[in-house]
C-alpha atoms as a PDB file:
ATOM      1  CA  UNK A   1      65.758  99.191 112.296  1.00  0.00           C
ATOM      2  CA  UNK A   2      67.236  97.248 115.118  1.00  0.00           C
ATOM      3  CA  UNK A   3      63.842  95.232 115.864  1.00  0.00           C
ATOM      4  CA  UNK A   4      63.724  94.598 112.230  1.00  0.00           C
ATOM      5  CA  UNK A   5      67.185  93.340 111.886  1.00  0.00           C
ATOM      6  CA  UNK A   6      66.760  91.168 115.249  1.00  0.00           C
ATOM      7  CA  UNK A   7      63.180  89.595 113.887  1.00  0.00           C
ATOM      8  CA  UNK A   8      64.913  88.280 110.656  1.00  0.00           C
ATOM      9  CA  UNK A   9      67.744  86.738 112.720  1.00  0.00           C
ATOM     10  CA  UNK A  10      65.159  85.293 115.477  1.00  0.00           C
ATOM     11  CA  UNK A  11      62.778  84.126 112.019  1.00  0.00           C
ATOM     12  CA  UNK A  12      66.244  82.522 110.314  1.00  0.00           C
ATOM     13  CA  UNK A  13      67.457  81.426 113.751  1.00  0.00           C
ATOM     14  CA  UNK A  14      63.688  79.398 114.693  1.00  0.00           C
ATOM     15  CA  UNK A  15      63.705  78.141 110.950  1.00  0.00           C
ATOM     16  CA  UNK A  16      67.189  76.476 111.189  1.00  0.00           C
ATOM     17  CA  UNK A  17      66.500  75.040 114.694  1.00  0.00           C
ATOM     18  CA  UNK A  18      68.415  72.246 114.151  1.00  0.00           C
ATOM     19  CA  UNK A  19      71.361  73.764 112.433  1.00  0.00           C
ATOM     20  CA  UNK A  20      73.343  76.192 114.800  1.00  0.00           C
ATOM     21  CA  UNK A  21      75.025  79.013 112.342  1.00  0.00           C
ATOM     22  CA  UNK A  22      75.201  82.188 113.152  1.00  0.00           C
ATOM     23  CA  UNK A  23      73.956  84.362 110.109  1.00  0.00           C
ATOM     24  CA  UNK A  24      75.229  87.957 109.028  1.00  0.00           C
ATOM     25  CA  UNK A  25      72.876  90.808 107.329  1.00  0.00           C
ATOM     26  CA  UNK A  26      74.079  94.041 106.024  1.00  0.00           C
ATOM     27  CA  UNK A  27      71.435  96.864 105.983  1.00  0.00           C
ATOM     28  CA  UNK A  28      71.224  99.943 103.368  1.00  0.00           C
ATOM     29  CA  UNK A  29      69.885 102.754 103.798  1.00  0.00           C
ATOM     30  CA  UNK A  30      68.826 103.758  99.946  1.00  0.00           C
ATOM     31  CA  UNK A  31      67.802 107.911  99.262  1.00  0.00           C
ATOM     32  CA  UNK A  32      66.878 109.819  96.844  1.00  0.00           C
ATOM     33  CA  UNK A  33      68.001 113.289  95.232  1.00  0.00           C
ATOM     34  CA  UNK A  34      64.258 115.827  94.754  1.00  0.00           C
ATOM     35  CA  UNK A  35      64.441 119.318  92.893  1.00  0.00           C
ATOM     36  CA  UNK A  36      62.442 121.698  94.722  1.00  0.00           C
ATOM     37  CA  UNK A  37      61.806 125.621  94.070  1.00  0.00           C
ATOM     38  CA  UNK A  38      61.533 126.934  96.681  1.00  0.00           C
ATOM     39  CA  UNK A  39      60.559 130.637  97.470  1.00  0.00           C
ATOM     40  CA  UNK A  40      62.714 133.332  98.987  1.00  0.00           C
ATOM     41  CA  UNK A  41      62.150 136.805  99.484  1.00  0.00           C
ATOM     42  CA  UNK A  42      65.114 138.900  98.913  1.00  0.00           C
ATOM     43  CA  UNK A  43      65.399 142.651  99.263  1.00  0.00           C
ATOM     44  CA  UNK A  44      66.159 144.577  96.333  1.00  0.00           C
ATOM     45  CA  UNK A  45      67.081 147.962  96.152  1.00  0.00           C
ATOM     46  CA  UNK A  46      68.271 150.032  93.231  1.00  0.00           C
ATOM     47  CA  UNK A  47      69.014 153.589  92.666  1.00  0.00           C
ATOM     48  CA  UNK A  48      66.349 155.387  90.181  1.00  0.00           C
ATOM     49  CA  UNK A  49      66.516 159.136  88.529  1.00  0.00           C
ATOM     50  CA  UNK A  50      63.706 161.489  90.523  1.00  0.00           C
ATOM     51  CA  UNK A  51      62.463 164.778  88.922  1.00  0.00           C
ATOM     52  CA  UNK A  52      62.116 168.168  90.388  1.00  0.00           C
ATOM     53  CA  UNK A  53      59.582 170.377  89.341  1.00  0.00           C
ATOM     54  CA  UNK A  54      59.972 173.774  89.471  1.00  0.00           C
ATOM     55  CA  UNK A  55      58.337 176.864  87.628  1.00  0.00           C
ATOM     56  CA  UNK A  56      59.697 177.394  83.929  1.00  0.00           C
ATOM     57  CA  UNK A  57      61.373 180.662  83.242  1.00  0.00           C
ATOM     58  CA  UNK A  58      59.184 183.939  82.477  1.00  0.00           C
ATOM     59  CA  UNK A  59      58.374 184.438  78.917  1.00  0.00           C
ATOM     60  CA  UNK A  60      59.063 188.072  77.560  1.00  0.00           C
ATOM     61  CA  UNK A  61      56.455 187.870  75.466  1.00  0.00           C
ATOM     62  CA  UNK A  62      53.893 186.341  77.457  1.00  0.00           C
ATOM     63  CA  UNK A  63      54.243 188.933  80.117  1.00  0.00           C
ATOM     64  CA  UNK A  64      54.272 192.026  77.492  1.00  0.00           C
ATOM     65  CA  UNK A  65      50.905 190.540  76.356  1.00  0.00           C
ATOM     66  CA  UNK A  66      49.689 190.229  79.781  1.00  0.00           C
ATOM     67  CA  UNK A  67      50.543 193.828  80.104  1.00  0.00           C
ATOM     68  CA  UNK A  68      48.992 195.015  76.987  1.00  0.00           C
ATOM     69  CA  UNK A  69      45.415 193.352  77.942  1.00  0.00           C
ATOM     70  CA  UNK A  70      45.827 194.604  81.278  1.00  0.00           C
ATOM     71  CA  UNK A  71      46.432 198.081  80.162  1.00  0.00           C
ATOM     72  CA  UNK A  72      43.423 197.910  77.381  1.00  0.00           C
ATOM     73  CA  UNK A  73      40.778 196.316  80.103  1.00  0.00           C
ATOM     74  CA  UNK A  74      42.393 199.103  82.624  1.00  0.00           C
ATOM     75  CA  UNK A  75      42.114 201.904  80.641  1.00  0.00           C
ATOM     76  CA  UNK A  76      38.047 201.079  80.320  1.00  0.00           C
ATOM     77  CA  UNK A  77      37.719 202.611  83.885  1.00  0.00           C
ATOM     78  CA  UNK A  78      38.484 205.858  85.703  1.00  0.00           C
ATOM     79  CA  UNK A  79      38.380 209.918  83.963  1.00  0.00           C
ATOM     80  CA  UNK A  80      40.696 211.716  83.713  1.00  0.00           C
ATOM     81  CA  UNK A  81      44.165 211.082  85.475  1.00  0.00           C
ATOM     82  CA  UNK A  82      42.137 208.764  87.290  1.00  0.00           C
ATOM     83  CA  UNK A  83      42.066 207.113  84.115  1.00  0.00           C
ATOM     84  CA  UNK A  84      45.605 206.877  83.210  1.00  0.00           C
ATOM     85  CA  UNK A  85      46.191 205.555  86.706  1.00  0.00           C
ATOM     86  CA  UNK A  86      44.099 202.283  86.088  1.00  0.00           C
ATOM     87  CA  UNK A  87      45.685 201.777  82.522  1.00  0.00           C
ATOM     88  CA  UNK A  88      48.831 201.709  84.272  1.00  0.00           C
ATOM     89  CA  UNK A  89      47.261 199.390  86.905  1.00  0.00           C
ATOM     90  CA  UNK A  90      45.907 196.988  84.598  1.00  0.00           C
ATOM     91  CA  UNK A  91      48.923 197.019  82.736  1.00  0.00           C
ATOM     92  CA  UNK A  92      51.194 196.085  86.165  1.00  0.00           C
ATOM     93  CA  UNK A  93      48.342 193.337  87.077  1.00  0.00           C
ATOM     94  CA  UNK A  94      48.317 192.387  83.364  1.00  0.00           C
ATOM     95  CA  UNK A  95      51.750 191.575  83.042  1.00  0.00           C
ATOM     96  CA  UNK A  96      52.258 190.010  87.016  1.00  0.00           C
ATOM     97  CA  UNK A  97      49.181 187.612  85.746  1.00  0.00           C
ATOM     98  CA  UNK A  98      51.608 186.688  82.351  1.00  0.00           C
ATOM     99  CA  UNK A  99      54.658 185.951  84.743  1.00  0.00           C
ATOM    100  CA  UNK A 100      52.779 183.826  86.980  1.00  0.00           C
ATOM    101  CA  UNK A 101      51.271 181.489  84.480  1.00  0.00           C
ATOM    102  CA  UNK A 102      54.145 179.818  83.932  1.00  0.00           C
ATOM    103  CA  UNK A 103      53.910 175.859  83.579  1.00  0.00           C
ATOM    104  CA  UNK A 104      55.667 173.173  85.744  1.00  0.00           C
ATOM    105  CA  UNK A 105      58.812 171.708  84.220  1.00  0.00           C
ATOM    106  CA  UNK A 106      61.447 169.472  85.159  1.00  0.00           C
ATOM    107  CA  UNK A 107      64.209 171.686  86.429  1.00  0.00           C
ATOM    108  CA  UNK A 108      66.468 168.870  87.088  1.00  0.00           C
ATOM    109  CA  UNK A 109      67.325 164.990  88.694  1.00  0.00           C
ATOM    110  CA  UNK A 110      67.912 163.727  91.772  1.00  0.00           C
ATOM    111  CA  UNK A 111      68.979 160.061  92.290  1.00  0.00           C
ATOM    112  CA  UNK A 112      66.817 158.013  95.147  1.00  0.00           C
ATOM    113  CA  UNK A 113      67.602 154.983  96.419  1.00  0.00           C
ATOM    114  CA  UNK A 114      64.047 152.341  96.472  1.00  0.00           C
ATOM    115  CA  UNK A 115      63.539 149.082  97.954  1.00  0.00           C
ATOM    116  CA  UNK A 116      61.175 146.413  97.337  1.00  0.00           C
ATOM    117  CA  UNK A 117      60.782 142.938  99.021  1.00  0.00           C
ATOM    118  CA  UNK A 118      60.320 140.547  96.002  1.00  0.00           C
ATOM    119  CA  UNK A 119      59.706 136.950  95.860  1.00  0.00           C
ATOM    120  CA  UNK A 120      62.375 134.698  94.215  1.00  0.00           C
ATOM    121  CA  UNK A 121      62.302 131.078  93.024  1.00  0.00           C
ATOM    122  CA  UNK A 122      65.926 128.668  94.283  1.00  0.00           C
ATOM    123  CA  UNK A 123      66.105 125.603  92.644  1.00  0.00           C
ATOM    124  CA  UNK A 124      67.313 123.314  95.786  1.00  0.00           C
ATOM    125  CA  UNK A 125      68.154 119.135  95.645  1.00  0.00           C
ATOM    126  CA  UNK A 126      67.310 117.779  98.819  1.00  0.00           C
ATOM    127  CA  UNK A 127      68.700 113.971  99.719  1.00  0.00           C
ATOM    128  CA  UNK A 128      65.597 111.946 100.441  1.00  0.00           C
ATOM    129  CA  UNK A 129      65.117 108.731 102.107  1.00  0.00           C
ATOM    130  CA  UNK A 130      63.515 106.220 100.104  1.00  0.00           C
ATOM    131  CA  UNK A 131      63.905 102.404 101.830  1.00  0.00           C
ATOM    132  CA  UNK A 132      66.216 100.055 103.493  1.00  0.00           C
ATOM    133  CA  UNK A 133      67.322  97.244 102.367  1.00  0.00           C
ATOM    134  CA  UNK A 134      68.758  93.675 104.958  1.00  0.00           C
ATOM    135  CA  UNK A 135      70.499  91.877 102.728  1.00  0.00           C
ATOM    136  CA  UNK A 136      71.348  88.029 104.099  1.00  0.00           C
ATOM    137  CA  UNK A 137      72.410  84.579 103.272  1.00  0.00           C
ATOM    138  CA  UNK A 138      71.025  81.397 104.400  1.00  0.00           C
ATOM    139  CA  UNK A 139      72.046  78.210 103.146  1.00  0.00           C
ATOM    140  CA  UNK A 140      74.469  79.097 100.363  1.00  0.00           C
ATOM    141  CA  UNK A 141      71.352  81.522  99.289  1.00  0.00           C
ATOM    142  CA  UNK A 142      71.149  85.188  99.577  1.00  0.00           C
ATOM    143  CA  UNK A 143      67.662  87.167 100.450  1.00  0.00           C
ATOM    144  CA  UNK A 144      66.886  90.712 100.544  1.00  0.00           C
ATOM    145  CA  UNK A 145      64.218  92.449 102.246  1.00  0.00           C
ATOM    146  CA  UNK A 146      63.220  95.994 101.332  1.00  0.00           C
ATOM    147  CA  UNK A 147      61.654  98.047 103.931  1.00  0.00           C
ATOM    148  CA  UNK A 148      60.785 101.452 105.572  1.00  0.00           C
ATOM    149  CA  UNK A 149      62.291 102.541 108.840  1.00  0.00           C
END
């Protein structure tokens, strides 16, 4: 900006030879205001309801029918007392069969807390040079030069 500022003097200075005068210039510095997004990645977390499975409750009624097929396929096998002693069996399998056919359920909540990295948009003005401007008079006139630095 200096070598600038000097050349117009030294060009006004050699063009005036024969009058001496010394000359004043201002220079301005002119910007510019730019919207930019610009992306950010923020961490957010937040705290979210997590089930917990467990086994549903035993059924009466499913297990008494579990026992009742179990004592009717049972009581196919065996004489005797041999036979009442696999209708019982089949009944005790029967029914332990029922109990343990129960379904998963949600038992209850538990609160968790989960994190993601996500990427966010910031509307930011940035000041921005744009020229210069050397601003002089010469002979009751006034010139301006616009320039970059």
């Amino acid at each position: 900006m200096k070598i600038l500022y000097y050349s117009v003097i030294l060009f006004i200075s050699l063009t005036n030879a024969s009058v001496a005068q010394s000359i004043r210039a201002t220079v301005q510095d002119h910007y510019n205001f730019v919207k930019n997004n610009s992306p950010r990645t923020e961490r957010i977390c937040q705290i979210v309801d997590v089930p917990v499975y467990g086994q549903a409750p035993a059924n009466t009624s499913d297990t008494l029918a579990g026992a009742l097929i179990g004592g009717a396929i049972g009581n196919q096998f065996g004489n005797g007392s041999g036979k009442d002693a696999m209708t019982v069996l089949g009944a005790i399998l029967g029914a332990d069969a029922a109990n343990k056919n129960r379904s998963r359920q949600i038992v209850g909540y538990t609160q968790e807390t989960r994190c993601e990295n996500k990427t966010v948009y910031v509307n930011i003005e940035e000041k921005v040079y744009s020229h210069s401007t050397i601003t002089f008079v010469d002979n009751g006139r006034t010139y301006s030069i616009d320039f970059k630095k």
